[in-house]
Each structure stands twice: as C-alpha cells, then as structure tokens.
N, C-alpha and C. Protein backbone atom coordinates (compact mmCIF):
# COMPACT_ATOMS: atom_id res chain seq x y z
N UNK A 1 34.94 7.75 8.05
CA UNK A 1 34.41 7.42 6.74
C UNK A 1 32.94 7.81 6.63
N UNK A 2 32.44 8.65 7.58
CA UNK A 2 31.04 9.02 7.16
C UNK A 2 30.98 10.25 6.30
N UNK A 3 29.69 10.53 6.78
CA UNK A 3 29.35 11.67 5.36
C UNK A 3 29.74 13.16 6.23
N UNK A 4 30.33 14.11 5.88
CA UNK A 4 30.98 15.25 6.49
C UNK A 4 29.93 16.35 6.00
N UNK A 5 29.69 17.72 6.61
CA UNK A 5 28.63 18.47 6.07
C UNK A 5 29.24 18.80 4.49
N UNK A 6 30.71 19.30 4.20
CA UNK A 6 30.41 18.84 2.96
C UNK A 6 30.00 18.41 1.90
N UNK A 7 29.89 17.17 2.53
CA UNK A 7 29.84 15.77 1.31
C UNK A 7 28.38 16.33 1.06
N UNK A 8 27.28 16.85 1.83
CA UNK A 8 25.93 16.91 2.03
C UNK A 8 25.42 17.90 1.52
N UNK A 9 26.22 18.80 1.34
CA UNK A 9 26.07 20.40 0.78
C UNK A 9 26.26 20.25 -0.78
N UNK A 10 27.49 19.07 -0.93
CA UNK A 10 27.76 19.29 -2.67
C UNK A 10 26.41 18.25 -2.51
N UNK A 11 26.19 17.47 -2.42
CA UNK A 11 24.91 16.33 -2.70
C UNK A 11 23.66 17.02 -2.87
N UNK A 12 23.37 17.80 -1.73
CA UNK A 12 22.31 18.91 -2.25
C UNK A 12 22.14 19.67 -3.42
N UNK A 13 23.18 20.48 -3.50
CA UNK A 13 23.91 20.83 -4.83
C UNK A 13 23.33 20.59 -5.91
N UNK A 14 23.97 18.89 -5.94
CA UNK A 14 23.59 18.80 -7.40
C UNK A 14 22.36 17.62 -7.45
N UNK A 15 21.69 17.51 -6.43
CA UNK A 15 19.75 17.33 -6.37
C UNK A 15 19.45 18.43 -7.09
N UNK A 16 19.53 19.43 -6.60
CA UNK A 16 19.17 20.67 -7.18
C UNK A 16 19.60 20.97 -8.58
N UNK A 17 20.57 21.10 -8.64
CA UNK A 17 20.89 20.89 -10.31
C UNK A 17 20.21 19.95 -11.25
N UNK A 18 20.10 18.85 -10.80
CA UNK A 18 19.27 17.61 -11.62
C UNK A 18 17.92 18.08 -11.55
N UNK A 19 17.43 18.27 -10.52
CA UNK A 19 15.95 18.60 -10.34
C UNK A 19 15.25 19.78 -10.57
N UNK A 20 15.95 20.49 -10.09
CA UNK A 20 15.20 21.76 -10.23
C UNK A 20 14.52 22.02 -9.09
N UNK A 21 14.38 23.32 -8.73
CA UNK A 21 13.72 23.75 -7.49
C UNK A 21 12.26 23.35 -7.24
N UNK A 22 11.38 23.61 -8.85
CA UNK A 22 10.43 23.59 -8.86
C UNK A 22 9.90 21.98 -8.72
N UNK A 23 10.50 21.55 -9.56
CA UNK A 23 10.11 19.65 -9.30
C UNK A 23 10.58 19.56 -7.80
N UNK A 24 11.20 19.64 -7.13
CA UNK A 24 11.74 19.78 -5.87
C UNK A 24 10.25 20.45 -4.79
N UNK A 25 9.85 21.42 -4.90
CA UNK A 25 8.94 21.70 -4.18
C UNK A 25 7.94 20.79 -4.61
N UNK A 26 7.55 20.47 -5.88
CA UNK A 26 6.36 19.61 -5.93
C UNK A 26 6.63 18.58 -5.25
N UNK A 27 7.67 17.85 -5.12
CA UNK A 27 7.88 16.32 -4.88
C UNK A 27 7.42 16.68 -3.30
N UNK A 28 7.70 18.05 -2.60
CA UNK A 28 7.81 18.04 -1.16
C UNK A 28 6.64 18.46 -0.66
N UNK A 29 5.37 18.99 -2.06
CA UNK A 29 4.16 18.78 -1.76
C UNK A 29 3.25 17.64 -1.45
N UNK A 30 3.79 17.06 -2.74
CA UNK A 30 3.32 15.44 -2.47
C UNK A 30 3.13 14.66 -1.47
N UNK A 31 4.25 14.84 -1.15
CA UNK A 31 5.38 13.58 -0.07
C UNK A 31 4.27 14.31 1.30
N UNK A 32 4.00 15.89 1.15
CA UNK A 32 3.61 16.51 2.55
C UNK A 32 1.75 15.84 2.72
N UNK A 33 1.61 15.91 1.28
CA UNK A 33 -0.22 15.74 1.18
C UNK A 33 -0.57 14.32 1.37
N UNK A 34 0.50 13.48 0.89
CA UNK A 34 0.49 12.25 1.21
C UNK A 34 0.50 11.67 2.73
N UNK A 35 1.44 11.77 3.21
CA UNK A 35 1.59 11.89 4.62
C UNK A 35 0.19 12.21 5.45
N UNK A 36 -0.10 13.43 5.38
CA UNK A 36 -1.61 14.16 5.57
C UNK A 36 -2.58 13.41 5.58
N UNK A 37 -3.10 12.23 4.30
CA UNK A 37 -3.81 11.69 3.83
C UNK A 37 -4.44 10.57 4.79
N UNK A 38 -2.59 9.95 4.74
CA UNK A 38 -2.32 8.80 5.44
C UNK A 38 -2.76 8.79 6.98
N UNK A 39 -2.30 9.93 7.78
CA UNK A 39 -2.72 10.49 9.09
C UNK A 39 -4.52 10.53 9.19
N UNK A 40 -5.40 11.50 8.18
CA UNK A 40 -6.67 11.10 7.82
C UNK A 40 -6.90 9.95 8.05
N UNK A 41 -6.46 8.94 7.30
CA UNK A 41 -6.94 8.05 7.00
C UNK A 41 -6.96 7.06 8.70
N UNK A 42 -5.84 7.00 8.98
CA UNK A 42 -5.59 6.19 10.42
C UNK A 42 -6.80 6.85 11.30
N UNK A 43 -6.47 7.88 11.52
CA UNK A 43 -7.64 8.77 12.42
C UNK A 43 -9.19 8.65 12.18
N UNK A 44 -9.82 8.38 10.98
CA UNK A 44 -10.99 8.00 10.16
C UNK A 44 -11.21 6.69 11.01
N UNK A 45 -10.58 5.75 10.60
CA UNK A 45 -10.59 4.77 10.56
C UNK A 45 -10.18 4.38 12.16
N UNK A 46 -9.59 4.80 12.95
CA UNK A 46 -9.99 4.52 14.73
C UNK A 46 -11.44 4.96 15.31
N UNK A 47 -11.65 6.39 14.42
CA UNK A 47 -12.82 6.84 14.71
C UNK A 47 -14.10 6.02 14.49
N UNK A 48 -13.97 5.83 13.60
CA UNK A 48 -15.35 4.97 13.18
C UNK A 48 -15.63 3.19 13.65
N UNK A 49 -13.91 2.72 14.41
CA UNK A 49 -14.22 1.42 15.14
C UNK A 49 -14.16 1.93 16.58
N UNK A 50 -14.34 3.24 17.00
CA UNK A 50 -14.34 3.31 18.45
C UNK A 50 -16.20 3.87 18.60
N UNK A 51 -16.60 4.96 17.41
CA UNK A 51 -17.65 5.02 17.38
C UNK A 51 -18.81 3.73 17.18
N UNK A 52 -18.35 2.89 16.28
CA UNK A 52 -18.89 1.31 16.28
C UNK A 52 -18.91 0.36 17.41
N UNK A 53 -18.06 1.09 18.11
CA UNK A 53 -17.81 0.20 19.26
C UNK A 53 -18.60 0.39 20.83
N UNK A 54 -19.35 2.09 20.91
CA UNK A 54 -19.53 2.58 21.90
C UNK A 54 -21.58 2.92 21.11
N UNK A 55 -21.48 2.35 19.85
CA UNK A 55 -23.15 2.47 19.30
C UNK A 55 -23.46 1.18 19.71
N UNK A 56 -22.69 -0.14 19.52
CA UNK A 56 -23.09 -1.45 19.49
C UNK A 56 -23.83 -1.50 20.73
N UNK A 57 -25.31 -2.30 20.44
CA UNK A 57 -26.19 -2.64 21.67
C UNK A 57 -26.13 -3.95 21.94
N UNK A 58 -26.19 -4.65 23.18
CA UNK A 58 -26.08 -5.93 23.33
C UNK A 58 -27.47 -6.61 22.54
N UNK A 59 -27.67 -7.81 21.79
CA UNK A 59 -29.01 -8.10 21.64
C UNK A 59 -29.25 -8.72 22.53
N UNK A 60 -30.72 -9.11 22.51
CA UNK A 60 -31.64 -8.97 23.19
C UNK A 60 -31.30 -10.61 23.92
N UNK A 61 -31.69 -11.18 24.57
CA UNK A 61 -31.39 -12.68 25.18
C UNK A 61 -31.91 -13.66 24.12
N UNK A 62 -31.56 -14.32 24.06
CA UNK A 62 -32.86 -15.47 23.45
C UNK A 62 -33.26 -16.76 24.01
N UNK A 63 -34.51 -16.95 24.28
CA UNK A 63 -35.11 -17.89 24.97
C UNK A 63 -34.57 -19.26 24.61
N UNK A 64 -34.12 -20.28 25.19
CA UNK A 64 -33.99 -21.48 25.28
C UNK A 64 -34.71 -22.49 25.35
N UNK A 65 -34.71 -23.55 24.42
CA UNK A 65 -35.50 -24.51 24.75
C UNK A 65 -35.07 -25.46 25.57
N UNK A 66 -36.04 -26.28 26.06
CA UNK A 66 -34.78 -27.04 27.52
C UNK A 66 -34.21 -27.71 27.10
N UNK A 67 -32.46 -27.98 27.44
CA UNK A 67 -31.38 -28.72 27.08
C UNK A 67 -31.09 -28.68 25.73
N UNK A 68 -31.52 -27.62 25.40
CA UNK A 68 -30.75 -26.97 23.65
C UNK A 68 -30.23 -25.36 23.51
N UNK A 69 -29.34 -25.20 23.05
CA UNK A 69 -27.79 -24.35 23.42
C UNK A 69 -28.99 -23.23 22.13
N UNK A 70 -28.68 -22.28 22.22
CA UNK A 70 -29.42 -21.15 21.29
C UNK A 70 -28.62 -21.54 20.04
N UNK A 71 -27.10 -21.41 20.28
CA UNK A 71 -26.50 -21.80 19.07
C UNK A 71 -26.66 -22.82 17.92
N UNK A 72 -27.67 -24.24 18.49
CA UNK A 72 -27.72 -25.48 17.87
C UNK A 72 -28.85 -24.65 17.47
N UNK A 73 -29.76 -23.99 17.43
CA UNK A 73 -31.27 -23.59 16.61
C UNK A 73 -30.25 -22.35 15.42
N UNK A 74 -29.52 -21.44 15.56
CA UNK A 74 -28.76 -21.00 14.37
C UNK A 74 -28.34 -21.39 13.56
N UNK A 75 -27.44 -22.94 13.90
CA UNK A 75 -26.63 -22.82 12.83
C UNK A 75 -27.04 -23.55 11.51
N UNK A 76 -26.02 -23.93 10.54
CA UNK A 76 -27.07 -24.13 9.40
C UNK A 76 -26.10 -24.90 8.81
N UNK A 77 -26.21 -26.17 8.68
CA UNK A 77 -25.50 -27.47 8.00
C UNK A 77 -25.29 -27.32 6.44
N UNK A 78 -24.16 -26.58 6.03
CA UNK A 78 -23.98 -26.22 4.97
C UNK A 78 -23.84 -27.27 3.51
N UNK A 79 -23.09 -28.22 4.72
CA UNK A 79 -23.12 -29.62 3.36
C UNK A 79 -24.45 -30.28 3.14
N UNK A 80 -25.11 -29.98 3.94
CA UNK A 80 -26.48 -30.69 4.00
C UNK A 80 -27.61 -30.24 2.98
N UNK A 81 -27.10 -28.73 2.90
CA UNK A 81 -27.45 -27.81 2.16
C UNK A 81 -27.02 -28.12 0.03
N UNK A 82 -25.65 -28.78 0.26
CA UNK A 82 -25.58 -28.37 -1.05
C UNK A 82 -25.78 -30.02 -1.17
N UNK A 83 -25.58 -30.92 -0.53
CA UNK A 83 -25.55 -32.35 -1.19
C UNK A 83 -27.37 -32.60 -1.99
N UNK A 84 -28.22 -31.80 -1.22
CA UNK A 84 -29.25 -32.24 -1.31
C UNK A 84 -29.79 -31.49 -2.36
C-alpha cells in the first residue's frame, strides 16, 4: 500500500500542471535562499558568542572590607527604593 514510482511520477505531473515550471523554480529559489539565510544566521550568531567569549576579560578583584562579601556593597534594595 505505499506509494510506487508511478504514483510519484503522475503526482509530479500534475504539481507541474497546477504550478507551472516557473512558480516551481521560484518556490525552489526561495525555499534554497531561505535555508542559506537560516545557515547565516546560526553561523553569525555562534560566531559572535564564541568571539564574546574568547574577548571577555576577567575584572579586576575588588577589595574587601573585613567580614563584608563584595556582593553586600553591590546590591541595591529595590523595595527600599520604591517604598520610600
């Protein structure tokens, strides 16, 4: 019960009949430039987080005050911020 080269040849057939050769090559431009794009795009886009990744410099240390975490002098009490 599958599809026999036949069945695939008349199916072609009449794609072609409905479509036309010419809409037919465009669609297979598309479909090709699209694809293309998409490949660009992945490749762009590894490039520029592997290049981001191999520019990044460690910063610099930051001095500690005794028995206070660098992090407790950053952060920033947001509710504290809007209640007031």
């Amino acid at each position: 019960m599958g599809l026999s080269t036949t069945h695939l040849i008349i199916f072609l057939v009449i794609i072609i009949v409905i479509f036309g050769t010419k809409k037919l090559r465009n669609i297979g431009s598309d479909l090709g430039g699209a694809v293309k794009g998409f490949k660009d795009g992945i490749k762009d886009g590894s490039d520029k987080a592997a290049d981001a990744a191999t520019t990044a410099t460690p910063a610099a240390p930051m001095q500690q005050v005794a028995g206070a975490p660098a992090a407790v002098k950053e952060t920033i009490d947001v509710e504290a911020k809007t209640k007031a």
